[in-house]
Protein backbone atom coordinates (compact mmCIF):
# COMPACT_ATOMS: atom_id res chain seq x y z
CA UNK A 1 -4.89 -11.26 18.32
CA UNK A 2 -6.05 -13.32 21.42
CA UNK A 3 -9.44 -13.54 22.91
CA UNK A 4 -10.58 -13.92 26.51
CA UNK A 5 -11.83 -17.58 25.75
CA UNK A 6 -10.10 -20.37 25.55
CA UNK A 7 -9.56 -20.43 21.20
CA UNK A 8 -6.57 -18.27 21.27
CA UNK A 9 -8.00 -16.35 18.53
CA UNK A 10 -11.04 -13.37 18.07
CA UNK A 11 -13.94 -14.39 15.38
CA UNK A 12 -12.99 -11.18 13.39
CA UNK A 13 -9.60 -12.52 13.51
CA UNK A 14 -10.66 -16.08 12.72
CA UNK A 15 -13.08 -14.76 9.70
CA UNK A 16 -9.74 -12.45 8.50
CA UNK A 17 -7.46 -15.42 8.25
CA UNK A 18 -9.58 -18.21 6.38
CA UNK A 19 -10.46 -15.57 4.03
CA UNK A 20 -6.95 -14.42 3.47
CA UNK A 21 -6.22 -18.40 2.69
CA UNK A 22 -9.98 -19.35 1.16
CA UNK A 23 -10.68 -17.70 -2.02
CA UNK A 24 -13.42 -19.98 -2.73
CA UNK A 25 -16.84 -18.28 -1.95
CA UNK A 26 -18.65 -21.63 -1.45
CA UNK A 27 -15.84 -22.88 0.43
CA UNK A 28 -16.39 -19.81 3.14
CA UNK A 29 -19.73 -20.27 2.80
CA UNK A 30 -19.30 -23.86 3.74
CA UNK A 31 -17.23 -22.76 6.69
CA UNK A 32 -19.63 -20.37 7.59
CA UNK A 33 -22.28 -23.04 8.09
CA UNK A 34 -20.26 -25.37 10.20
CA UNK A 35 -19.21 -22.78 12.57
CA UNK A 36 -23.47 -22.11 12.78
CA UNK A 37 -23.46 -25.72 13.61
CA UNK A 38 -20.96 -25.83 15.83
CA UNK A 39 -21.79 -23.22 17.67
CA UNK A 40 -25.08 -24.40 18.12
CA UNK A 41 -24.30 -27.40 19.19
CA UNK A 42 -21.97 -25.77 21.50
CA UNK A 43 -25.28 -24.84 22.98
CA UNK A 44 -26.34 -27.71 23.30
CA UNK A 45 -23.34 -29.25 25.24
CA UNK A 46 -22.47 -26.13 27.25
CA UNK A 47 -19.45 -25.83 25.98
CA UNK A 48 -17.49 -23.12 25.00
CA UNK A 49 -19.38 -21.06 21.93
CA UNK A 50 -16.16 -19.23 20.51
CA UNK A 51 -13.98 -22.88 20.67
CA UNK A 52 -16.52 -24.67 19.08
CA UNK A 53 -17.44 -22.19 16.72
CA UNK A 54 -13.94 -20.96 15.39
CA UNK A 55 -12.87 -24.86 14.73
CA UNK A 56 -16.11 -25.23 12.27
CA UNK A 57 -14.82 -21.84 11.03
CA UNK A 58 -11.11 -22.46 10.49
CA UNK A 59 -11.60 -26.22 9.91
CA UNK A 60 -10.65 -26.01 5.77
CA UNK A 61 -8.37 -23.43 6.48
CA UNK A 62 -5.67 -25.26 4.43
CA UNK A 63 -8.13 -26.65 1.72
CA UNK A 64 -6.82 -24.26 -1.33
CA UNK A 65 -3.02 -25.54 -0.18
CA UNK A 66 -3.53 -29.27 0.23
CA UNK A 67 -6.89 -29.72 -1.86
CA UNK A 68 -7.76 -33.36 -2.09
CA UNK A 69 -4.61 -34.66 -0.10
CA UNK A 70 -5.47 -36.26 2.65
CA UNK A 71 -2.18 -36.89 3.66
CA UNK A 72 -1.81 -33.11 4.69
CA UNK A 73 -5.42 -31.72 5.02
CA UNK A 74 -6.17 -30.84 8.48
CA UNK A 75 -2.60 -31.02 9.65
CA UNK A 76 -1.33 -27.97 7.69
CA UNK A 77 -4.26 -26.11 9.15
CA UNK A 78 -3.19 -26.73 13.03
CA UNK A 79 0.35 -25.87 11.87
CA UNK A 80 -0.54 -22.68 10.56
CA UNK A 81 -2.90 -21.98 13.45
CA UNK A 82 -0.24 -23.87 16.05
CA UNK A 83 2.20 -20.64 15.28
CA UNK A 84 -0.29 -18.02 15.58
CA UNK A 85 -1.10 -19.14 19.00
CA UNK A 86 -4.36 -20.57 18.33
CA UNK A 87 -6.20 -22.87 21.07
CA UNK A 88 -4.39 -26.06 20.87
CA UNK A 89 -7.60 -27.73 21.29
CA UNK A 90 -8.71 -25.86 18.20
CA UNK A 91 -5.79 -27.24 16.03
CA UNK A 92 -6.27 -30.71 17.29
CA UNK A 93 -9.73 -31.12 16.48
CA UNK A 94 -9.28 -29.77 13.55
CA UNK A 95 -7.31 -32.88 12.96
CA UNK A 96 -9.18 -35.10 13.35
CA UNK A 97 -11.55 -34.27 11.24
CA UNK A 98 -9.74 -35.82 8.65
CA UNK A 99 -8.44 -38.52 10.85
CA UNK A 100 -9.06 -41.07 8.44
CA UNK A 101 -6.10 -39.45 6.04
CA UNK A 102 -4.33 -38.40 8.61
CA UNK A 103 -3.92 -42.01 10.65
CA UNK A 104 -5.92 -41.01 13.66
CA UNK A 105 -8.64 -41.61 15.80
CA UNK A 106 -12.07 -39.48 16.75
CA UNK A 107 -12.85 -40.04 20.47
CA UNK A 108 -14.35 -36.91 21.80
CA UNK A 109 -17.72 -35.05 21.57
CA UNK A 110 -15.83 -32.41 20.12
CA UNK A 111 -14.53 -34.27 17.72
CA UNK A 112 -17.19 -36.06 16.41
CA UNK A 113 -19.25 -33.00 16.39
CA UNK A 114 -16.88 -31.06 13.82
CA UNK A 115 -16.85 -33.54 11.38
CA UNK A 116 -20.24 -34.75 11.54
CA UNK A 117 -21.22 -30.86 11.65
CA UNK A 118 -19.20 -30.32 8.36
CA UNK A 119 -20.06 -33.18 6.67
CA UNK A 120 -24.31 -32.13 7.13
CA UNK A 121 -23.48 -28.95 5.36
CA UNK A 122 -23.16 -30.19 2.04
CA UNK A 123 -26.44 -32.21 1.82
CA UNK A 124 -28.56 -29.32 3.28
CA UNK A 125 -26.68 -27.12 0.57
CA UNK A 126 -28.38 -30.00 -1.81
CA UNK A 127 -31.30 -30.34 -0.09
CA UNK A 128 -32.29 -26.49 -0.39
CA UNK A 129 -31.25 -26.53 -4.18
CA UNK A 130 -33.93 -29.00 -5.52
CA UNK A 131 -36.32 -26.79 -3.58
CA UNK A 132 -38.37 -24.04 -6.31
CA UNK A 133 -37.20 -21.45 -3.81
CA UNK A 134 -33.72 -22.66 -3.37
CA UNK A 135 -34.42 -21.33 0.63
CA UNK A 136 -32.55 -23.42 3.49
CA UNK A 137 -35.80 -21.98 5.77
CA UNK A 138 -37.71 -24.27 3.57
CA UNK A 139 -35.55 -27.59 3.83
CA UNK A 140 -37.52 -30.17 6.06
CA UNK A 141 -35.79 -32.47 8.45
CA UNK A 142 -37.72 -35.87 6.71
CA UNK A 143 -36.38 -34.51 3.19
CA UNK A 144 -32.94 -34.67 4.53
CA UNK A 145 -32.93 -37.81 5.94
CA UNK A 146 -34.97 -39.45 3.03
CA UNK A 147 -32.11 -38.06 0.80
CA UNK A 148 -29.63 -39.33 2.86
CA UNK A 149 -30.99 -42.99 2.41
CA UNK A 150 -30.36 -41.53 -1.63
CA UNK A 151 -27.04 -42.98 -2.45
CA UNK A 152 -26.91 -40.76 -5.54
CA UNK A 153 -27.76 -37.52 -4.49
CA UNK A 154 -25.27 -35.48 -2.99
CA UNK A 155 -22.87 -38.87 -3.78
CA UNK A 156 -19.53 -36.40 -2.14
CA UNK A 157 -21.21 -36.56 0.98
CA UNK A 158 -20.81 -38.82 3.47
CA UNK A 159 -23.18 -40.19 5.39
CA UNK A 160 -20.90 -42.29 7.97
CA UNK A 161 -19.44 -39.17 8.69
CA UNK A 162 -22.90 -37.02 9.09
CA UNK A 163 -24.14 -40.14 11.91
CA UNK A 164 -21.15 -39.35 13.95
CA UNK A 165 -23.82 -37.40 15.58
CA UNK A 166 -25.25 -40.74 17.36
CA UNK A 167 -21.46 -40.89 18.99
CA UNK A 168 -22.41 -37.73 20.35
CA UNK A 169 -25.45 -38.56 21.92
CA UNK A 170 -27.68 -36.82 19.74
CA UNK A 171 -30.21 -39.20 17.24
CA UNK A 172 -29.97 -38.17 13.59
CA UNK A 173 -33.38 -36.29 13.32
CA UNK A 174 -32.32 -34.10 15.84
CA UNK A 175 -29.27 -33.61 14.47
CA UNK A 176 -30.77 -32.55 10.87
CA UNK A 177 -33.46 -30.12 12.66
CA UNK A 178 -30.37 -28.22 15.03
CA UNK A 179 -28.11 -27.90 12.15
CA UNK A 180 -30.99 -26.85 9.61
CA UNK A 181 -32.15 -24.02 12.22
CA UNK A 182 -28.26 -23.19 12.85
CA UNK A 183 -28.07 -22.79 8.53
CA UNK A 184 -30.93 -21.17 8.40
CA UNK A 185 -30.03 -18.48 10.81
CA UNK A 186 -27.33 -17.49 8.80
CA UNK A 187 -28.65 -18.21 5.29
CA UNK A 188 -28.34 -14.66 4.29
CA UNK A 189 -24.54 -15.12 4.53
CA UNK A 190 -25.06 -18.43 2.62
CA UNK A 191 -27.00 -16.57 -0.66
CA UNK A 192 -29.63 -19.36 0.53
């Protein structure tokens, strides 16, 4: 089903389809967080809240098919979205947020913003879990950044990809405090 913006697809429909392909509960969740990001930073930008939103939703669509091939990952997910009529914008972005395995390049705001958006999730998700509560409400911008100078916590995350944020204008404290406010906002959905 279409939308009257510009993704091509509804977020009910969006939500349907990853979970009929993600099985993975802290995969969705993780999906779940980037679209708060994204469509925060949406905000941010003016841009368009449903585009932004649905490509941090949909953006591991293909994760349980190609897993860690990064030959594939990305570019099965704007396939599959490609033939449902989904926002070519959408699939490309989606793209390139593995263009390192895929042989391309990041160049727009857009594009940086999905993969640096992504890429914060997991060391908030850390972040929060050292905390007694275990609460993303109680994660602090400094603690994220000081862990982020941490090589060996939260070692799968990287931290190249998280300062993509400074190729969208936006300094890496900044960054931290909009996508901790986006997760916490949702952290019901996130059991955190």
């Amino acid at each position: 089903m279409t939308d009257a913006s510009g993704a091509g697809i509804t977020r009910e429909d969006a939500l349907l389809l990853l979970r009929e392909h993600l099985k993975n509960e802290k995969l969705v969740a993780h999906c779940l967080a980037s679209e708060a990001i994204m469509r925060a930073l949406a905000v941010k930008f003016e841009k368009d809240l449903d585009l932004w939103g649905i490509a941090g939703l949909l953006h591991d669509l293909d994760y349980e098919i190609t897993g860690e091939d990064s030959a594939s990952h990305g570019a099965v997910s704007a396939k599959m979205l490609e033939e449902k009529g989904v926002s070519p914008e959408i699939a490309d972005v989606i793209k390139k947020h593995n263009a390192e395995g895929l042989g391309l390049v990041r160049s727009s705001i857009f594009e940086h913003a999905l993969t640096c958006a992504e890429s914060i999730t997991g060391m908030i998700v850390a972040t929060a879990l050292i905390y007694p509560d275990k609460k993303i409400s109680s994660v602090k911008v400094s603690s994220v950044t000081k862990r982020m100078k941490t090589q060996h916590f939260a070692r799968a995350v990287s931290r190249e990809r998280i300062l993509e944020c400074e190729k969208t204008g936006i300094p890496i404290d900044e960054f931290v405090g909009i996508s901790i406010k986006a997760m916490t906002e949702i952290a019901d959905q996130l059991g955190l």
